[in-house]
Protein backbone atom coordinates (compact mmCIF):
# COMPACT_ATOMS: atom_id res chain seq x y z
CA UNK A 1 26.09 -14.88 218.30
CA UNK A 2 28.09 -14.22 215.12
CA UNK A 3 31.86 -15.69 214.74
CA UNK A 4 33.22 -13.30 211.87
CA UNK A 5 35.94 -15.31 210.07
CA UNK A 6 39.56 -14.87 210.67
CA UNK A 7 41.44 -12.34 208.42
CA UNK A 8 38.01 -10.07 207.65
CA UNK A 9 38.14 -7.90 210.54
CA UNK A 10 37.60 -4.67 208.50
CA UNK A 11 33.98 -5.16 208.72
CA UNK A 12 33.38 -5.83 211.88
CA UNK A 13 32.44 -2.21 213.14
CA UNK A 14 30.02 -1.95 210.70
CA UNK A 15 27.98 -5.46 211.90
CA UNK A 16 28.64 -4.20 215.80
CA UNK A 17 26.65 -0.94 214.64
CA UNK A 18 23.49 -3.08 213.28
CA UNK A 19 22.33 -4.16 216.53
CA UNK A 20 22.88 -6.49 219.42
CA UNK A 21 23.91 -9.22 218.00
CA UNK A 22 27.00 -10.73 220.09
CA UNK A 23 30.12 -10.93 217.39
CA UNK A 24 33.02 -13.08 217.93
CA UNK A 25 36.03 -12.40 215.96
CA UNK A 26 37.88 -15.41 214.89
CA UNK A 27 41.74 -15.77 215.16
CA UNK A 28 44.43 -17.96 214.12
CA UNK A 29 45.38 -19.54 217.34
CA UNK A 30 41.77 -20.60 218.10
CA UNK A 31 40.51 -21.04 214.07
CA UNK A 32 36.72 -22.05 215.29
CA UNK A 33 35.48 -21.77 211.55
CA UNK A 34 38.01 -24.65 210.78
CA UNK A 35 37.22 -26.43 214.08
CA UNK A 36 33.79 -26.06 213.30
CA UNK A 37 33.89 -26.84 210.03
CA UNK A 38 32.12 -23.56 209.63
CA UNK A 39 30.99 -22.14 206.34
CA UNK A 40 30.14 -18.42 205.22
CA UNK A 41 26.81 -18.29 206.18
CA UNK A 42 26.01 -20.90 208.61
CA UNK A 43 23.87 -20.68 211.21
CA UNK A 44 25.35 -23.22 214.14
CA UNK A 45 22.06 -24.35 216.20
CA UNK A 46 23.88 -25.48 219.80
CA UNK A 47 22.04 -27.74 222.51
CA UNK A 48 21.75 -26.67 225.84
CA UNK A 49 24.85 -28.01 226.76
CA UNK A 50 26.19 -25.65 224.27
CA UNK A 51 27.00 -28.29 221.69
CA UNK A 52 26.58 -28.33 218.13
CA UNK A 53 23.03 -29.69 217.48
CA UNK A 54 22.84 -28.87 213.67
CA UNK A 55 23.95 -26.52 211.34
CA UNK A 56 21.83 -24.44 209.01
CA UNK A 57 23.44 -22.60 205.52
CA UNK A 58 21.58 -19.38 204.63
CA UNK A 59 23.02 -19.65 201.13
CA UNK A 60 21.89 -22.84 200.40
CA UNK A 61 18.57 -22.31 202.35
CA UNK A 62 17.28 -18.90 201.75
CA UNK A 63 14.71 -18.16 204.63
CA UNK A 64 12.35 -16.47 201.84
CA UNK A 65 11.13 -19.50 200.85
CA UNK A 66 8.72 -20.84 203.68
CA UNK A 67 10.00 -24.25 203.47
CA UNK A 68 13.74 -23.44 204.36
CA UNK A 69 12.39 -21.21 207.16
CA UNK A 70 9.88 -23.93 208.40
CA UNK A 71 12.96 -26.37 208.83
CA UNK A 72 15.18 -23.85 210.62
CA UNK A 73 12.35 -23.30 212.89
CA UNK A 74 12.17 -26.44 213.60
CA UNK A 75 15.76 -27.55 214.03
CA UNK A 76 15.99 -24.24 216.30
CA UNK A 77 12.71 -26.11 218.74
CA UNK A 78 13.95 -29.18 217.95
CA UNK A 79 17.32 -28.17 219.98
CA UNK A 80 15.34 -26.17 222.98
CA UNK A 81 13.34 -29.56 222.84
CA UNK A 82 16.23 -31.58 223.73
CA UNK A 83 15.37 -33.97 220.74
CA UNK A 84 18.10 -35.55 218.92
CA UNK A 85 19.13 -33.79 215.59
CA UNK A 86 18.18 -34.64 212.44
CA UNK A 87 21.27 -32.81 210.92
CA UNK A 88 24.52 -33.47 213.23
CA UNK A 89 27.19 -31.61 213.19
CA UNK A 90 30.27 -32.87 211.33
């Protein structure tokens, strides 16, 4: 799922179009990028309880390099595997 930060709602039609994707809009009264400490371009890894197991920065990490992909892979089984994260969540 996708949480589209508060106060950019005029392109949020055009990421509903791309595909399937589930996209939350964010609002003020519920603010989950500040909650969650949320950057643009994180990708928030949650456990099966549906808490925050790690987050992931596509800026900082670009997935064309094999290495940054290799490590979101791995947090991503890392969470299905019920292990304990390597990267918490602040």
């Amino acid at each position: 799922m996708a949480v589209n930060e508060n106060g950019y709602e005029s392109g949020q039609q055009k990421m509903s179009d791309l595909g399937d994707l589930p996209l939350l809009q964010d609002v003020s009264s519920a603010n989950v990028w500040e909650s969650w400490g949320i950057r643009f371009r994180d990708v928030v890894i949650l456990n099966e309880k549906n808490e925050c197991f790690a987050i992931f920065n596509l800026t900082d990490n670009n997935l064309s390099e094999a290495k940054n992909y290799a490590a979101l892979k791995a947090l991503m089984e890392a969470a299905i595997n019920g292990e304990a994260s390597s990267s918490p969540c602040p």
